[in-house]
N, C-alpha and C. Protein backbone atom coordinates (compact mmCIF):
# COMPACT_ATOMS: atom_id res chain seq x y z
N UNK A 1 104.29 103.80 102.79
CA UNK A 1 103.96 104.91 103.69
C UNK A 1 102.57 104.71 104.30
N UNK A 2 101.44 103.93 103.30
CA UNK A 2 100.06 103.91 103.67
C UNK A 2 100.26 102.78 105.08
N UNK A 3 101.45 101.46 104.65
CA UNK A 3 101.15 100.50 105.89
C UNK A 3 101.30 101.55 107.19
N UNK A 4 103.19 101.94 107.01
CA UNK A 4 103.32 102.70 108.32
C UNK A 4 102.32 103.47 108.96
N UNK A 5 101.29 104.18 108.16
CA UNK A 5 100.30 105.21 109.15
C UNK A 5 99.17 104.35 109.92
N UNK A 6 98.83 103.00 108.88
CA UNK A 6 97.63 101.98 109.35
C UNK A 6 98.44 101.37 110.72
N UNK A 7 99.58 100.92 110.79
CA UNK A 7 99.78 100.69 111.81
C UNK A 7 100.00 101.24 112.74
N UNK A 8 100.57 102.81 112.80
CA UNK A 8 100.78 103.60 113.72
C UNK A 8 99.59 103.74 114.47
N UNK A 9 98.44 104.04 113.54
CA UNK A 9 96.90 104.20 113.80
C UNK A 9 96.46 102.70 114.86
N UNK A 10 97.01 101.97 114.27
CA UNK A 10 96.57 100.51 115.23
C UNK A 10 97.24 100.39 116.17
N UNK A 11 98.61 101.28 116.65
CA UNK A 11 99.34 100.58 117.83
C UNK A 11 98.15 102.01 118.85
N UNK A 12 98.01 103.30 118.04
CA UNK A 12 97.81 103.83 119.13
C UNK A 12 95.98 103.45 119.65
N UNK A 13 94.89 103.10 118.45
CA UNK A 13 93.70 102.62 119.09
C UNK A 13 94.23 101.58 120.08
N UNK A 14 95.15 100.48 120.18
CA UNK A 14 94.97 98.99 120.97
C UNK A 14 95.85 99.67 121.89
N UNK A 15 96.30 100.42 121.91
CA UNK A 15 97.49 100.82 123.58
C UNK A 15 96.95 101.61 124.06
N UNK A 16 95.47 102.50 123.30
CA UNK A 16 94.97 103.53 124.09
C UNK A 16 95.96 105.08 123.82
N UNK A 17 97.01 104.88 123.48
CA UNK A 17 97.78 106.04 123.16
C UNK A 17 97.47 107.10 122.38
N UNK A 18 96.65 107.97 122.72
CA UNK A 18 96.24 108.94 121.38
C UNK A 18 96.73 109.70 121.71
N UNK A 19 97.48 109.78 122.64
CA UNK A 19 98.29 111.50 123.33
C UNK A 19 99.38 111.67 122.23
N UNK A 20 99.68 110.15 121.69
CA UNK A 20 100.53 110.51 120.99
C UNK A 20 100.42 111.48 119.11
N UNK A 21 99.45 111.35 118.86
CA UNK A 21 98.46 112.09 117.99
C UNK A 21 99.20 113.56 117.89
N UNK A 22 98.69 114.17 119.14
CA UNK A 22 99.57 115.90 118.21
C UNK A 22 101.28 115.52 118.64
N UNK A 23 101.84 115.44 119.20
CA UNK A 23 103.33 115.34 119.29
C UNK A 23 103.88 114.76 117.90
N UNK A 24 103.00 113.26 117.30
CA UNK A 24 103.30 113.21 115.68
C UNK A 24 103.21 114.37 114.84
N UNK A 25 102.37 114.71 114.87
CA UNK A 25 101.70 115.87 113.79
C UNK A 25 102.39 116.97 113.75
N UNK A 26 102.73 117.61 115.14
CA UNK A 26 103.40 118.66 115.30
C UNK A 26 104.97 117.94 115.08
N UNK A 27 105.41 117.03 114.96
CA UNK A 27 106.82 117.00 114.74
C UNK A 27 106.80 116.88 112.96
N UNK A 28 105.82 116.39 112.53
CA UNK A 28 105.51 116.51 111.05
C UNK A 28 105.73 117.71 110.56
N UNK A 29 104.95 118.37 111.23
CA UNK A 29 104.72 120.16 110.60
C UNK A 29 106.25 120.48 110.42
N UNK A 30 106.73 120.43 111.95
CA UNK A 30 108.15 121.31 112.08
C UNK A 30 108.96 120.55 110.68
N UNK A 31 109.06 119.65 110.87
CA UNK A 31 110.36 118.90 109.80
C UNK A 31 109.52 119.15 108.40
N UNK A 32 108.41 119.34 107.83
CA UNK A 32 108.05 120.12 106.63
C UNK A 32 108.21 121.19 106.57
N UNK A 33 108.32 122.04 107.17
CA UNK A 33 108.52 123.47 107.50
C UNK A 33 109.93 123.62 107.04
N UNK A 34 111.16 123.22 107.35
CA UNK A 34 112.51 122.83 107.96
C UNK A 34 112.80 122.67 106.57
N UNK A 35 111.82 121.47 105.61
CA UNK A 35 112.39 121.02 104.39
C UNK A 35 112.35 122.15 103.37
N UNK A 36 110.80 122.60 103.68
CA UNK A 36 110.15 123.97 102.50
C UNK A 36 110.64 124.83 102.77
N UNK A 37 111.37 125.16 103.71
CA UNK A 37 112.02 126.40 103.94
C UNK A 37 113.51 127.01 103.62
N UNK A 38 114.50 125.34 103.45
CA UNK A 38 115.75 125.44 103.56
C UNK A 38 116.60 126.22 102.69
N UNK A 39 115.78 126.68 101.35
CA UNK A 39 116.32 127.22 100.30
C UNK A 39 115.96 128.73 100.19
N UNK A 40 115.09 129.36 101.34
CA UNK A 40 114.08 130.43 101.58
C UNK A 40 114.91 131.48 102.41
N UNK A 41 114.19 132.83 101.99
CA UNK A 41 114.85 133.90 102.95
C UNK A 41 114.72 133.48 104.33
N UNK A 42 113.54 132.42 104.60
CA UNK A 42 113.04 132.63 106.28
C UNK A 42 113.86 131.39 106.58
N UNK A 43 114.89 130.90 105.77
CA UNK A 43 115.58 130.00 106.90
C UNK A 43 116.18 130.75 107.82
N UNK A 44 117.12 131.47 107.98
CA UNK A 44 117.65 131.92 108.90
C UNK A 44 116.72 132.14 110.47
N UNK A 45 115.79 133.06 110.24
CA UNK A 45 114.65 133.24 111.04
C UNK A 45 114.38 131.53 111.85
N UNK A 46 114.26 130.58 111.20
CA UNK A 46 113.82 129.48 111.31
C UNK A 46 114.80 128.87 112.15
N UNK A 47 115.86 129.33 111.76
CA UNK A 47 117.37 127.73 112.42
C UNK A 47 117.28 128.74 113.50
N UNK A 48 117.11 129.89 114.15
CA UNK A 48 117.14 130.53 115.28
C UNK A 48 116.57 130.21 116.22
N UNK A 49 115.14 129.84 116.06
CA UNK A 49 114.19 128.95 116.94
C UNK A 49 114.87 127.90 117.00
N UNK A 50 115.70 126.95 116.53
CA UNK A 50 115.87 126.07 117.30
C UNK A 50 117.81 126.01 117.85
């Protein structure tokens, strides 16, 4: 998991890509959210948003 982030980190310093930075993060959040939630009163609430 540590290589995948060192390199993610290296494609986006050498391509200049840092836009890609919150679109990772925020797709992180959602799919942790999604996982911690699935067994929770607030799934329902949750699968509605999407």
């Amino acid at each position: 998991m540590l290589d995948l982030l060192k390199d993610l980190w290296g494609f986006m310093r050498e391509r200049k890509k840092f836009w890609l930075a919150p679109i990772l993060m925020i797709l992180l959040l959602l799919g942790t959210l999604l996982v911690f939630s699935e067994g929770s009163v607030i799934a329902p609430f949750i699968y509605t948003l999407f």
